[in-house]
C-alpha atoms as a PDB file:
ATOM      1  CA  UNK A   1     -20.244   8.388 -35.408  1.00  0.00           C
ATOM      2  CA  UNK A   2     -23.616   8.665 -36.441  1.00  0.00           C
ATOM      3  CA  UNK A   3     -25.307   7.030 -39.495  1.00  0.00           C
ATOM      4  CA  UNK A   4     -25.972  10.680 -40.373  1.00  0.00           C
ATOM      5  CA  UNK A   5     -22.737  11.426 -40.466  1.00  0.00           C
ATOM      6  CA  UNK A   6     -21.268   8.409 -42.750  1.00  0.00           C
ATOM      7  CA  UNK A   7     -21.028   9.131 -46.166  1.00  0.00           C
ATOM      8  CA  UNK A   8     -19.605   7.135 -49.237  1.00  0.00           C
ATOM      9  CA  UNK A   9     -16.149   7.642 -50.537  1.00  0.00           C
ATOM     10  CA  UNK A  10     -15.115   5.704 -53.697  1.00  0.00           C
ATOM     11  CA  UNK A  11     -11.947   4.020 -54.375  1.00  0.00           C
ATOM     12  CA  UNK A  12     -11.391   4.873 -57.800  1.00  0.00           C
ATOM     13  CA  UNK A  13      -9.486   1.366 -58.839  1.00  0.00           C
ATOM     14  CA  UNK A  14     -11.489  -0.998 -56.867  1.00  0.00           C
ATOM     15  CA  UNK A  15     -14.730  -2.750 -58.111  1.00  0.00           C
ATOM     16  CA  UNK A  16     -15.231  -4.035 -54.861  1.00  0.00           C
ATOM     17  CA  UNK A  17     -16.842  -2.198 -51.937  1.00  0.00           C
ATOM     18  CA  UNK A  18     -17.596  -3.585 -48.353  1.00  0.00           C
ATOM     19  CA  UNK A  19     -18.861  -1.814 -45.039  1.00  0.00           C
ATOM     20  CA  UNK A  20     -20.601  -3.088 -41.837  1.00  0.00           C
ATOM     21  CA  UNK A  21     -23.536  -0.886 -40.518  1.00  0.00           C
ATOM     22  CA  UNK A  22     -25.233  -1.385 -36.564  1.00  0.00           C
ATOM     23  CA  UNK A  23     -27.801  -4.094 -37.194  1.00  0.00           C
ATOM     24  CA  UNK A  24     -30.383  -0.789 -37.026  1.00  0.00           C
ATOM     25  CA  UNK A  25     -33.749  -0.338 -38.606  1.00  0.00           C
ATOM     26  CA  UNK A  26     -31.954   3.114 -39.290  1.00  0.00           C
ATOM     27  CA  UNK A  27     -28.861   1.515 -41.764  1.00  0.00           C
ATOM     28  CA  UNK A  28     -30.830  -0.220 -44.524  1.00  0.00           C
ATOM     29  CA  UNK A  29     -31.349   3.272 -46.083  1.00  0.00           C
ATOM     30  CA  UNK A  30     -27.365   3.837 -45.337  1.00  0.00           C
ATOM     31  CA  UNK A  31     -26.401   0.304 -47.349  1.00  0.00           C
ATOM     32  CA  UNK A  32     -29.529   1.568 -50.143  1.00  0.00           C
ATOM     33  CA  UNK A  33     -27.210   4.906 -50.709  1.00  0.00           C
ATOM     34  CA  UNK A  34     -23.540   3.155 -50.069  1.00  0.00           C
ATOM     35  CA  UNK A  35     -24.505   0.554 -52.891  1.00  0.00           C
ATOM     36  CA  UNK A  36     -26.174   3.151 -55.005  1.00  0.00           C
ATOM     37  CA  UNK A  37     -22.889   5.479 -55.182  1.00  0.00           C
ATOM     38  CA  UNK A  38     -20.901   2.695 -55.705  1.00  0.00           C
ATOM     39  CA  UNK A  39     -22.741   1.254 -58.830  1.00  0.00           C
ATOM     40  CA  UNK A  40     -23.354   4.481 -60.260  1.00  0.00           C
ATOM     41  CA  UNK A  41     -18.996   5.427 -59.828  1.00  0.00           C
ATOM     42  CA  UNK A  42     -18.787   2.181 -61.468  1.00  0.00           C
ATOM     43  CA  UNK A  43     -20.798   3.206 -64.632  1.00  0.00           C
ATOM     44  CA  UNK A  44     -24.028   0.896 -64.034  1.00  0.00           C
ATOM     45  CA  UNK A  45     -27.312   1.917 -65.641  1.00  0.00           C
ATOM     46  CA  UNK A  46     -30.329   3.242 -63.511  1.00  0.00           C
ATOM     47  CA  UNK A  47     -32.222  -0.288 -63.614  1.00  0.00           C
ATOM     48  CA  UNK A  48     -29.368  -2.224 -61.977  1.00  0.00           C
ATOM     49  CA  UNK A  49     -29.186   0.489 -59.526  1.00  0.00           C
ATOM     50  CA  UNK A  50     -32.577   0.055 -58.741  1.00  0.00           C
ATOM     51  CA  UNK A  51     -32.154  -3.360 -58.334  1.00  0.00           C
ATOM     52  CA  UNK A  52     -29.516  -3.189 -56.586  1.00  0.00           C
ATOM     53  CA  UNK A  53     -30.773  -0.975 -53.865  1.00  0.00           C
ATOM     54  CA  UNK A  54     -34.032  -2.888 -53.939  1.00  0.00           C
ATOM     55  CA  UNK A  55     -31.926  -6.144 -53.230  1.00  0.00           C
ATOM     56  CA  UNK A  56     -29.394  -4.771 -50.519  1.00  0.00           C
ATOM     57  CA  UNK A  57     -32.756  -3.695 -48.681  1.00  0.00           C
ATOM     58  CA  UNK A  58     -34.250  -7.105 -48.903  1.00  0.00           C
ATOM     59  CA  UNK A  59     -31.002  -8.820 -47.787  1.00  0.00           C
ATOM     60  CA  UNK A  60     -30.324  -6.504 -45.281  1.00  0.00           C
ATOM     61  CA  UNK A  61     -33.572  -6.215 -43.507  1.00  0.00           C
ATOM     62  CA  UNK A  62     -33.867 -10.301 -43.402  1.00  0.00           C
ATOM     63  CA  UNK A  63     -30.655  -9.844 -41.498  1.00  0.00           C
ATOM     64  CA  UNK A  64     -31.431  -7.302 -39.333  1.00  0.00           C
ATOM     65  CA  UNK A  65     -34.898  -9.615 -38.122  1.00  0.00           C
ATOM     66  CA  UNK A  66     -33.882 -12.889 -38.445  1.00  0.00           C
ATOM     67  CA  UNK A  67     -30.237 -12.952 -37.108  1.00  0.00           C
ATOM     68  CA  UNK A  68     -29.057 -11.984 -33.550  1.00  0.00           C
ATOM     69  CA  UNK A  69     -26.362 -10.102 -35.147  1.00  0.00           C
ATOM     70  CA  UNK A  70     -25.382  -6.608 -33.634  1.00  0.00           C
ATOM     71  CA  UNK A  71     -23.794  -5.232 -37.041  1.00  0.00           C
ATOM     72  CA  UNK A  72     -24.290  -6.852 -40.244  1.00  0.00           C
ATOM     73  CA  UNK A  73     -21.674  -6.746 -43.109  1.00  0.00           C
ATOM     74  CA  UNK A  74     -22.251  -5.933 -46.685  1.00  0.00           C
ATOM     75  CA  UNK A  75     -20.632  -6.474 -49.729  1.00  0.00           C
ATOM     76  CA  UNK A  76     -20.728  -5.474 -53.469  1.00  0.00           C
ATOM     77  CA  UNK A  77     -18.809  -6.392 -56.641  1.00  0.00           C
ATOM     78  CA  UNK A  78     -19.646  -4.572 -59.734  1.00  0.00           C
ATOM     79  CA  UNK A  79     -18.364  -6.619 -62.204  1.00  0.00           C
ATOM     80  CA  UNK A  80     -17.954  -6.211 -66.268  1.00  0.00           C
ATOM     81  CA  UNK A  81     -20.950  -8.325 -66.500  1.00  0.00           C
ATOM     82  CA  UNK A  82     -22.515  -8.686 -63.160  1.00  0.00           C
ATOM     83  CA  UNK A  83     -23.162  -7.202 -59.722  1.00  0.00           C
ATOM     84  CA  UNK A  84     -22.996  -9.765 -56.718  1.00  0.00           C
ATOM     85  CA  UNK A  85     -23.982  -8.365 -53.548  1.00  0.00           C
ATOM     86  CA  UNK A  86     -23.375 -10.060 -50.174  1.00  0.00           C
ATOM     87  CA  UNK A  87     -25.236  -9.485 -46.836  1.00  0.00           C
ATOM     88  CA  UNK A  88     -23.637 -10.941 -43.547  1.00  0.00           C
ATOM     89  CA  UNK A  89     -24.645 -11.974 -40.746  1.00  0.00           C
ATOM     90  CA  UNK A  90     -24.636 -14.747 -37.105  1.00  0.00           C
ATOM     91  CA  UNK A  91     -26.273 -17.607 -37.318  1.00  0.00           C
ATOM     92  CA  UNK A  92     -26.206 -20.868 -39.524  1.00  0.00           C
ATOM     93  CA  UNK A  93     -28.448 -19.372 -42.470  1.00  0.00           C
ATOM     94  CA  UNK A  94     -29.870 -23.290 -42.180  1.00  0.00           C
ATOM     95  CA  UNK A  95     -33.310 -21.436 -42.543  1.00  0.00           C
ATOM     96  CA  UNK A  96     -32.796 -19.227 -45.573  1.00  0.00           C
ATOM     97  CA  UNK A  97     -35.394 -19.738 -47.874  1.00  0.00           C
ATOM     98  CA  UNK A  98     -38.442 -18.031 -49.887  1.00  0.00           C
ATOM     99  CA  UNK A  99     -41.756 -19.381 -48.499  1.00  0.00           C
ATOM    100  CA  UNK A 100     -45.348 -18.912 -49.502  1.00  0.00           C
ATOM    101  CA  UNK A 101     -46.806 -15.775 -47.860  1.00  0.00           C
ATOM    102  CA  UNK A 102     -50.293 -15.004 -47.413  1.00  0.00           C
ATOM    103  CA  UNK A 103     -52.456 -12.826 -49.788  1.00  0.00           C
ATOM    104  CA  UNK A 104     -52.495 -10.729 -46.541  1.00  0.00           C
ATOM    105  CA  UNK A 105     -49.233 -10.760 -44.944  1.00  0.00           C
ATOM    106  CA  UNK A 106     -47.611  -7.448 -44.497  1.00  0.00           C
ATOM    107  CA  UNK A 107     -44.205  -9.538 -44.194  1.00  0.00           C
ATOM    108  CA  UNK A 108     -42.341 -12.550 -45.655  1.00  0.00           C
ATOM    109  CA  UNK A 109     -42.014 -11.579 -49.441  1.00  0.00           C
ATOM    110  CA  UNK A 110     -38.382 -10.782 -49.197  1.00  0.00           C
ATOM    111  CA  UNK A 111     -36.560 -13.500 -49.916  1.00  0.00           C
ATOM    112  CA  UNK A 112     -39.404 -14.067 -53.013  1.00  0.00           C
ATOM    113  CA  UNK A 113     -38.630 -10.691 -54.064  1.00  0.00           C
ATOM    114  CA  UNK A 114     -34.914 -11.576 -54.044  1.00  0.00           C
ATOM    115  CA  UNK A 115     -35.397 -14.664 -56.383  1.00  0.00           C
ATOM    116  CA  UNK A 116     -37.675 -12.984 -58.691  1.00  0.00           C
ATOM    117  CA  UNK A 117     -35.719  -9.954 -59.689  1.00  0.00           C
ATOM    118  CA  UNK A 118     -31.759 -11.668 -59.295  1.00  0.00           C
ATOM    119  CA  UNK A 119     -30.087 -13.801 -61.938  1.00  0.00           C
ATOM    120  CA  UNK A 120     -28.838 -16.474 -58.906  1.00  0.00           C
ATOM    121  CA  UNK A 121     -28.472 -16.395 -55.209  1.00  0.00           C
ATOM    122  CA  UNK A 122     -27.943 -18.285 -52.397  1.00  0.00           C
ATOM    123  CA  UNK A 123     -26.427 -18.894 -49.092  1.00  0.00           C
ATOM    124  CA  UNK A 124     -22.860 -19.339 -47.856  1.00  0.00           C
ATOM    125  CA  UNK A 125     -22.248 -20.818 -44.189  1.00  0.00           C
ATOM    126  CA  UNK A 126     -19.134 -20.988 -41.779  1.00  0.00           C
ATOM    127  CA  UNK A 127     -18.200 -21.221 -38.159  1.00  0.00           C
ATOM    128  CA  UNK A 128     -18.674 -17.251 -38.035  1.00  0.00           C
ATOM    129  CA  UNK A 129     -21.874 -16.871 -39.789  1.00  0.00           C
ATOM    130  CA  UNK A 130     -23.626 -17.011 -43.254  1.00  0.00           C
ATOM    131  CA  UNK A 131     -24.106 -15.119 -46.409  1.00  0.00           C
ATOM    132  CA  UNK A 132     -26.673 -14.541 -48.300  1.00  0.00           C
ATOM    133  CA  UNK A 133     -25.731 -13.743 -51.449  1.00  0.00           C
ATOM    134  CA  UNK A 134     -27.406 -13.190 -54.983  1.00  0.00           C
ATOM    135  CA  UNK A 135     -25.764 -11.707 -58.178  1.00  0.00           C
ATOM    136  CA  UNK A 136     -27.857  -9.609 -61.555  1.00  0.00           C
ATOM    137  CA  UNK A 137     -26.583  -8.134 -64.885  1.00  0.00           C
ATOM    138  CA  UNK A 138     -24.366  -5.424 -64.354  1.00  0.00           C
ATOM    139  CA  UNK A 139     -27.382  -3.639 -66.575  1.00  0.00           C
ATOM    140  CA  UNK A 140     -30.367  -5.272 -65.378  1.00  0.00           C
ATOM    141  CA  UNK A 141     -33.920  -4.301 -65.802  1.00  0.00           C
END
């Protein structure tokens, strides 16, 4: 199946979504629109949206170019009060952090983007992988 051809279906009950997409320049914009539908079937406002899709892009990306993983598994819980999203992938995450980037660097702002716009985040390792994870008000700006 194509990325083309995936499209969202919500489960009306559940607050919860999760997917894995190929670790492909190509699926960011997939996990952008699976996260969108989600938060706007579970009555968020435009901002968090925004946010949201900003953040999932961010996550996903530094996934996609800093992990060896060949899919990379997402995650979003749209709470009463908060929205936690969760990006997956291999490797320890023992490098996860926002570093000072260069007035001219076209890359390396992600992770500073992250922290600037979520409420918390951080990183969650195991045996299998780690998590990067990072949570904002279920309204936010």
């Amino acid at each position: 199946m194509a990325l083309t051809d995936m499209t969202f279906r919500p489960a009306a009950f559940s607050p919860h979504l999760a997917f894995v997409l190929p670790a492909h320049a190509g699926s960011v914009a997939a996990a952008r629109s699976f996260v969108r539908a989600h938060l706007t079937h579970r009555g968020c406002g435009a901002d968090a949206q925004d946010s949201a899709a900003l953040l999932i892009s961010e996550l996903f990306t530094n996934a996609l170019r800093h992990t060896p993983s060949a899919t990379i598994g997402c995650a979003v819980h749209a709470g009463e009060r908060h929205v936690r999203i969760e990006v997956r992938g291999k490797g320890d995450g023992a490098d996860i952090a926002p570093g000072p980037a260069e007035t001219l660097d076209v890359r390396g702002r992600g992770l500073l983007i992250v922290q600037s716009i979520c409420a918390a985040w951080g990183v969650q390792a195991d045996d299998q992988g780690h998590t990067v994870w990072c949570t904002l008000p279920h309204d936010a700006p």
